[in-house]
Protein backbone atom coordinates (compact mmCIF):
# COMPACT_ATOMS: atom_id res chain seq x y z
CA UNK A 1 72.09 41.98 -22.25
CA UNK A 2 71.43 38.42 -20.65
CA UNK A 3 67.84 36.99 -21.04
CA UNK A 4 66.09 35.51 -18.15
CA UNK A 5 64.09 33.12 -19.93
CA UNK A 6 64.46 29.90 -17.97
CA UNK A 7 64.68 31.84 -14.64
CA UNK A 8 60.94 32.86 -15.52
CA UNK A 9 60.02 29.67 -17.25
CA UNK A 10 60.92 26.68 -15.35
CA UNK A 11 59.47 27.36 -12.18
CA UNK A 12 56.38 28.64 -13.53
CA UNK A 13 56.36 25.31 -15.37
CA UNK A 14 56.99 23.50 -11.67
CA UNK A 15 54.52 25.01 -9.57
CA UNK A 16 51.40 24.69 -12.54
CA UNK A 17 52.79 20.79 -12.25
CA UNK A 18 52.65 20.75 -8.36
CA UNK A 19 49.19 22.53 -8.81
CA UNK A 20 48.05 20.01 -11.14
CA UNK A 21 48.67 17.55 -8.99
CA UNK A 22 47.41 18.87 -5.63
CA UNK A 23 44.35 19.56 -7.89
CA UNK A 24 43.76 15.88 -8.49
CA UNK A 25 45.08 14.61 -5.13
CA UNK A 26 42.41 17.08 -3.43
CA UNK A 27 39.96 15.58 -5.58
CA UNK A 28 40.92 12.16 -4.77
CA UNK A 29 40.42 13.19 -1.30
CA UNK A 30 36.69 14.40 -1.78
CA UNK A 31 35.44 11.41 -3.45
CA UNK A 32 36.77 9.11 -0.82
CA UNK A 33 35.51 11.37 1.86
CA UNK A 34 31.93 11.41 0.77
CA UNK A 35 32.27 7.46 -0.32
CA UNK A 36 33.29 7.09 3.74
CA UNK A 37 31.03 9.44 4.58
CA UNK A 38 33.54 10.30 7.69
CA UNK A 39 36.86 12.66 8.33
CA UNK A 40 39.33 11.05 7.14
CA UNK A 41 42.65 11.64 8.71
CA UNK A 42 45.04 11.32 6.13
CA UNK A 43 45.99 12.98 3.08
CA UNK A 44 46.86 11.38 0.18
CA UNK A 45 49.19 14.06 -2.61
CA UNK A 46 49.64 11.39 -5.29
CA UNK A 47 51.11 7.95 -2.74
CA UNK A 48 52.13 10.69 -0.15
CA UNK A 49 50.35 10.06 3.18
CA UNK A 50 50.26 13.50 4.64
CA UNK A 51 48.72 13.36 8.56
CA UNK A 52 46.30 15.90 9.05
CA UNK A 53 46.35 16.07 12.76
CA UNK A 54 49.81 15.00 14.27
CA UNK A 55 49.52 15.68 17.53
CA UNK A 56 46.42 13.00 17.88
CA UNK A 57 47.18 10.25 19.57
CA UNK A 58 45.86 7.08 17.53
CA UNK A 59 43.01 5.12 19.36
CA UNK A 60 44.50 1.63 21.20
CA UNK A 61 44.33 -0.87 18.28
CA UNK A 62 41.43 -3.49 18.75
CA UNK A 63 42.18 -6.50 19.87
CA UNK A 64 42.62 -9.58 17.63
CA UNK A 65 39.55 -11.51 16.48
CA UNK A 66 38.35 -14.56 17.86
CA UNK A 67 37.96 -18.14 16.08
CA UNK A 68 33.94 -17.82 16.92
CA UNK A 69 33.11 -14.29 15.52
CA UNK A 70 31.10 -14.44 12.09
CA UNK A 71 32.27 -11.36 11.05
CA UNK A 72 35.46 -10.20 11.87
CA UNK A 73 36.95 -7.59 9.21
CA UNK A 74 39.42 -4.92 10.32
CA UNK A 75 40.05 -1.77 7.96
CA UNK A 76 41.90 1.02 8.53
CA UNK A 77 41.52 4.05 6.10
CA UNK A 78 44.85 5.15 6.90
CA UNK A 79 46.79 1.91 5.79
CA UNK A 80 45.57 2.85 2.08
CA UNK A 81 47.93 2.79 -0.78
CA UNK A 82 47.95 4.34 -4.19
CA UNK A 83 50.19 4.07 -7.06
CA UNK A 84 52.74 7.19 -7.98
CA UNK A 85 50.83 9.13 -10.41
CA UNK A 86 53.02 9.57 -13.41
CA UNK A 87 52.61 13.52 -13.57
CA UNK A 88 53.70 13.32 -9.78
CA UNK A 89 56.64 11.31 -10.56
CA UNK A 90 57.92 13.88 -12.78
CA UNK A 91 56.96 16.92 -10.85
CA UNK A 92 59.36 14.72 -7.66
CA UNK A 93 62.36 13.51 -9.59
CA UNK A 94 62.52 17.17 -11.27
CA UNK A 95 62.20 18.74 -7.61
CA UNK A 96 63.97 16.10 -5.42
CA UNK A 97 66.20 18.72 -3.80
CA UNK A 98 63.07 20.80 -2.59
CA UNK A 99 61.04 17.39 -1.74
CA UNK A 100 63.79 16.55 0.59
CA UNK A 101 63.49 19.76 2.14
CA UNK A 102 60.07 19.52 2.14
CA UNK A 103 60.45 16.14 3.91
CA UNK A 104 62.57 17.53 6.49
CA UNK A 105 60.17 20.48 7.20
CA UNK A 106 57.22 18.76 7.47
CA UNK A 107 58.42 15.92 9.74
CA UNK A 108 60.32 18.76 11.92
CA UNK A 109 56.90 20.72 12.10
CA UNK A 110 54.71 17.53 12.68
CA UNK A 111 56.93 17.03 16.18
CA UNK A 112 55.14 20.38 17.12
CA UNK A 113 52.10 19.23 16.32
CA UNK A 114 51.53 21.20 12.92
CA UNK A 115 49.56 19.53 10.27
CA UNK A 116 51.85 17.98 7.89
CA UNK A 117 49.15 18.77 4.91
CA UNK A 118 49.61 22.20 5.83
CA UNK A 119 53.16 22.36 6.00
CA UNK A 120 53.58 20.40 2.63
CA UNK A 121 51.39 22.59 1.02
CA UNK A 122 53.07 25.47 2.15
CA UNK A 123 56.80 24.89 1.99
CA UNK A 124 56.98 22.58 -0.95
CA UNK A 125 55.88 24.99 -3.65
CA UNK A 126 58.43 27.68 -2.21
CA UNK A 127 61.66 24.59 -2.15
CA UNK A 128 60.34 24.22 -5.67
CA UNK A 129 59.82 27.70 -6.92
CA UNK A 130 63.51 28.24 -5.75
CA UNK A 131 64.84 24.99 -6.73
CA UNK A 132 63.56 25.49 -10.66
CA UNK A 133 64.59 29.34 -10.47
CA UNK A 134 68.50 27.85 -9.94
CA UNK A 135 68.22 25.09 -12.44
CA UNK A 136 66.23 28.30 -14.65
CA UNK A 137 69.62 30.16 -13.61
CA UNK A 138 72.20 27.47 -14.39
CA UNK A 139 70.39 26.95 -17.80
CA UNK A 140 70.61 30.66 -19.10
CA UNK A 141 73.94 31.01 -17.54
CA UNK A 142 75.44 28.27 -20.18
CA UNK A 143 73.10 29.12 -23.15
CA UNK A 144 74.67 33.02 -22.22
CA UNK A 145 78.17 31.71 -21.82
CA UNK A 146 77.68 30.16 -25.11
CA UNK A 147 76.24 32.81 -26.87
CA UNK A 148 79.25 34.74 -26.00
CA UNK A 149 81.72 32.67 -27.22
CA UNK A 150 79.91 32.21 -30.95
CA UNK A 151 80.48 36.19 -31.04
C-alpha cells in the first residue's frame, strides 16, 4: 500500500507558512494604521503592495512646491517600501508556481474592481495548497517507486 505522507505534509507545512506570514503582515498593518491614525489604502503581505480599493480613482497629485514655501514636504503612504521578510521569501520561492497564479488572478480581478487583498488572500492559499499537494505527490511517488525496486 502507498503512503501519502508528503501529500498530507507539505501543504500543511505551506499554508501554516503563508499563515505565519499574513499573521505578521496584518500586524504590520495595525501598527501603522493606528501610528497614521487614518485608512490606509494599501496592504503590505511582507514587500507586497496589495490595493485595497481598485476601482478608486487616486486624487490629482498636488502640484509641485514653490521656492517661497517654508514647509513643503510631500508623503505618500502608499509609496512605502519594506524589505522581503525572510520567512516570506521561502514561503514565495517554494510556491512560485501558485504566486504567479496568484499574480495573474489578482491583477485580472482588480480590472473589475475587486480588492486585490481580498483576492490574494483568497486564491493564494488554494494555488499553494494545490501546488505543495503535487510536489507532496511527486515526492511519495519516487520514495514509492524506490521502495519498490529495493524489494
Amino acid at each position: 500500500m502507498r503512503q501519502r505522507r508528503w501529500q498530507v505534509v507539505l501543504p500543511l507545512a505551506g499554508l501554516v507558512l503563508f499563515g505565519v506570514q499574513t499573521y505578521w503582515s496584518i500586524e504590520q498593518d495595525h501598527r501603522q494604521q493606528s501610528e497614521t491614525r487614518h485608512y490606509l489604502r494599501y496592504f503590505m503581505w511582507s514587500s507586497l503592495k496589495l490595493d485595497r480599493s481598485p476601482a478608486t480613482i487616486d486624487p490629482p497629485a498636488e502640484p509641485p512646491c514653490n521656492q517661497g514655501q517654508e514647509s513643503c514636504v510631500g508623503w505618500d503612504p502608499g509609496e512605502i517600501h519594506r524589505p522581503i521578510d525572510p520567512l516570506a521569501k521561502v514561503v514565495v520561492l517554494t510556491g512560485i508556481p501558485a504566486f504567479l497564479l496568484s499574480a495573474l488572478t489578482v491583477g485580472l480581478f482588480s480590472r473589475f474592481g475587486i480588492s486585490q487583498v481580498f483576492t490574494f488572500m483568497i486564491g493564494t492559499p488554494i494555488f499553494l495548497t494545490f501546488w505543495y499537494w503535487f510536489l507532496g505527490w511527486l515526492t511519495d511517488r519516487k520514495v514509492w517507486k524506490k521502495q519498490l525496486t529495493l524489494r
